[in-house]
Protein backbone atom coordinates (compact mmCIF):
# COMPACT_ATOMS: atom_id res chain seq x y z
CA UNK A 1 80.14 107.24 123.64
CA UNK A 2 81.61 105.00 126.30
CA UNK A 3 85.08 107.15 126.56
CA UNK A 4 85.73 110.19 125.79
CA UNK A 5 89.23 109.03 124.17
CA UNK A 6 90.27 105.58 122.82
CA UNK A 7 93.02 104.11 124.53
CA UNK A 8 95.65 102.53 122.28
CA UNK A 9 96.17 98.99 123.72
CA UNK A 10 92.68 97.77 123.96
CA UNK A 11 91.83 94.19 122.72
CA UNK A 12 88.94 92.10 121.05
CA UNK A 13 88.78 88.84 120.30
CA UNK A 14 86.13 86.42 118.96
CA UNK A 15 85.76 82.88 118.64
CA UNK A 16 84.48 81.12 115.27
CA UNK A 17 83.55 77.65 114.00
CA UNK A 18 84.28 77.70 110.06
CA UNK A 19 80.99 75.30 108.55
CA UNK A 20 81.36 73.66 105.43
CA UNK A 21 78.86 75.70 103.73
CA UNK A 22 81.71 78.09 103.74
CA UNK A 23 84.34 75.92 102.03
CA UNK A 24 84.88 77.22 98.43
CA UNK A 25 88.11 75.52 97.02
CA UNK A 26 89.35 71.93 97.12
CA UNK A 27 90.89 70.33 100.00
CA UNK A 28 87.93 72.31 101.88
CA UNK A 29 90.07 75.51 101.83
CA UNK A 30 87.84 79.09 102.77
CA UNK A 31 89.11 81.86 100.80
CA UNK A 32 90.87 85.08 102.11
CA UNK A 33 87.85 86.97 102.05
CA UNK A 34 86.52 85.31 104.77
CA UNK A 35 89.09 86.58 106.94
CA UNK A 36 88.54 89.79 106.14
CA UNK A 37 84.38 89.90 107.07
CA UNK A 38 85.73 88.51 110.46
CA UNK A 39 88.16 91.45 110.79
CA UNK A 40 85.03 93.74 110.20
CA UNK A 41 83.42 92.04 112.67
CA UNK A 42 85.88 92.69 115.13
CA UNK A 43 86.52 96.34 114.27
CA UNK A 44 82.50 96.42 115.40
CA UNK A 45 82.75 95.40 118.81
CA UNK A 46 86.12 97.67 118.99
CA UNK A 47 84.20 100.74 117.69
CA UNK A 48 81.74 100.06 119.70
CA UNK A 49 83.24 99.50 122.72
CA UNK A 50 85.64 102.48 122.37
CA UNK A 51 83.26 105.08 120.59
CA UNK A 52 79.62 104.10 121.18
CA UNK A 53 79.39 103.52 117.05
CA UNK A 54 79.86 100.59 114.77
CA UNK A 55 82.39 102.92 112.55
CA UNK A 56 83.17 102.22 109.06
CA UNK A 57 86.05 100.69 107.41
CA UNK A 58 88.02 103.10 105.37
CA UNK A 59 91.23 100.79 104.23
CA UNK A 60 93.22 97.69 104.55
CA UNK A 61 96.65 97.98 104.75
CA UNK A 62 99.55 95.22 104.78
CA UNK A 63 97.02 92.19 104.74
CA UNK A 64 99.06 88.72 104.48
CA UNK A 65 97.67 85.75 104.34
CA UNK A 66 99.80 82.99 105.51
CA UNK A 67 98.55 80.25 106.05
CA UNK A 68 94.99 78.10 105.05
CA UNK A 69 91.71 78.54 106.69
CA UNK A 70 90.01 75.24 105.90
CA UNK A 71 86.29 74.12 106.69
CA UNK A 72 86.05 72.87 110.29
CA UNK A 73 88.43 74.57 111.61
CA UNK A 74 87.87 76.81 115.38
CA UNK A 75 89.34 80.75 114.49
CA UNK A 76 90.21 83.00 116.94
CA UNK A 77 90.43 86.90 115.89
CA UNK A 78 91.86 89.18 117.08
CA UNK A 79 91.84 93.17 117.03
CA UNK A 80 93.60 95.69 118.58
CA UNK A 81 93.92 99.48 118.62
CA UNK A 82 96.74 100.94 117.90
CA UNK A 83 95.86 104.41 116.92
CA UNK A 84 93.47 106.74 117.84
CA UNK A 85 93.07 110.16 116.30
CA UNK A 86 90.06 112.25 116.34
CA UNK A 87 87.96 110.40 114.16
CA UNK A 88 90.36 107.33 112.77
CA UNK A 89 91.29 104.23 114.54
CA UNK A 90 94.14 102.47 113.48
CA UNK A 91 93.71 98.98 114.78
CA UNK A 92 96.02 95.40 114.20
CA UNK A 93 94.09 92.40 113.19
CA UNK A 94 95.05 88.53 113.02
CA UNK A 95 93.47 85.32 112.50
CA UNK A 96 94.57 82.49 114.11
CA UNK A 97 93.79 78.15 113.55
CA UNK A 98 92.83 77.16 117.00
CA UNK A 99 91.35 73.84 116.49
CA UNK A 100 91.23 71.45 113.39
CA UNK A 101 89.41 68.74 111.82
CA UNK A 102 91.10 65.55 112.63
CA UNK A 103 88.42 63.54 110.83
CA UNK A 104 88.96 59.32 110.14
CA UNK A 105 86.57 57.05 109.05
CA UNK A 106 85.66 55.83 112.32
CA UNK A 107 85.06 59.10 113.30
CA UNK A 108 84.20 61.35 110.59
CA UNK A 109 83.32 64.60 112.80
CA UNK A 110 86.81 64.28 115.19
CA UNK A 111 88.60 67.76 115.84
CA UNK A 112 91.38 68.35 117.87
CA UNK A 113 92.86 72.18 119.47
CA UNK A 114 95.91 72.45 118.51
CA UNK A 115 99.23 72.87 120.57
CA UNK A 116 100.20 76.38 118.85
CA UNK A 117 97.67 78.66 116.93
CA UNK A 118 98.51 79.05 113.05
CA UNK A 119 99.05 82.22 112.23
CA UNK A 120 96.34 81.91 109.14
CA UNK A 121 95.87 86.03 108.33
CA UNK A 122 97.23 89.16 109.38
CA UNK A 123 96.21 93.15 108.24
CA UNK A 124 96.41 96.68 109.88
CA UNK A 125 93.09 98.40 109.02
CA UNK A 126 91.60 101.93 109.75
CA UNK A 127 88.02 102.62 110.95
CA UNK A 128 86.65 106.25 111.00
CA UNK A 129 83.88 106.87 113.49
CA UNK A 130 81.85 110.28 114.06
């Protein structure tokens, strides 16, 4: 265990590349699940770093998903802890659009980061530990 009690307030955030292999509607849209394996992911490093254990997801709660995670597009998550009791940890999450496909025909693989983040998904989850 790397403290001996989780303090409410602490942050993780990851960085991820969507590939196209991961594109399962038209218009290259990824599906809401995705979101959600990045929240776990996440919740992980939080456990981890907070409890010396990966910890187990026991619930969603209030997940929104407001706007679309395409293909090609740079995510940023983000998780933080909210809650601590003895062995639950509330935590927020949020996914946010940091960089987009800006593709043309001259240059099919152009991106660009964007001037604001898109709010793409939100959810409150809790993660028991032992």
């Amino acid at each position: 265990m790397t403290s001996s009690s989780p303090e409410t307030g602490t942050k993780v955030v990851h960085r991820r590349y969507v590939p196209y292999s991961h594109a399962h509607y038209a218009g290259n849209l990824v599906d809401g699940a995705y979101s959600l394996g990045l929240f776990g992911d996440v919740a992980t490093e939080m456990c981890i770093l907070t409890d010396g254990d990966e910890g187990l997801f026991a619930s969603y709660d209030e997940v929104q998903f407001k706007a679309p995670v395409r293909a090609g597009d740079v995510l940023e998550i983000t998780c933080e802890l909210i809650r601590a009791g003895t062995r639950s940890r509330v935590m927020e999450f949020a996914v946010h659009v940091v960089a987009r496909g800006a593709a043309t025909e001259a240059r099919p693989g152009a991106a660009e980061m964007l001037a604001e983040p898109i709010l793409a998904t939100s959810a409150r989850g809790t993660v028991v530990v032992p």
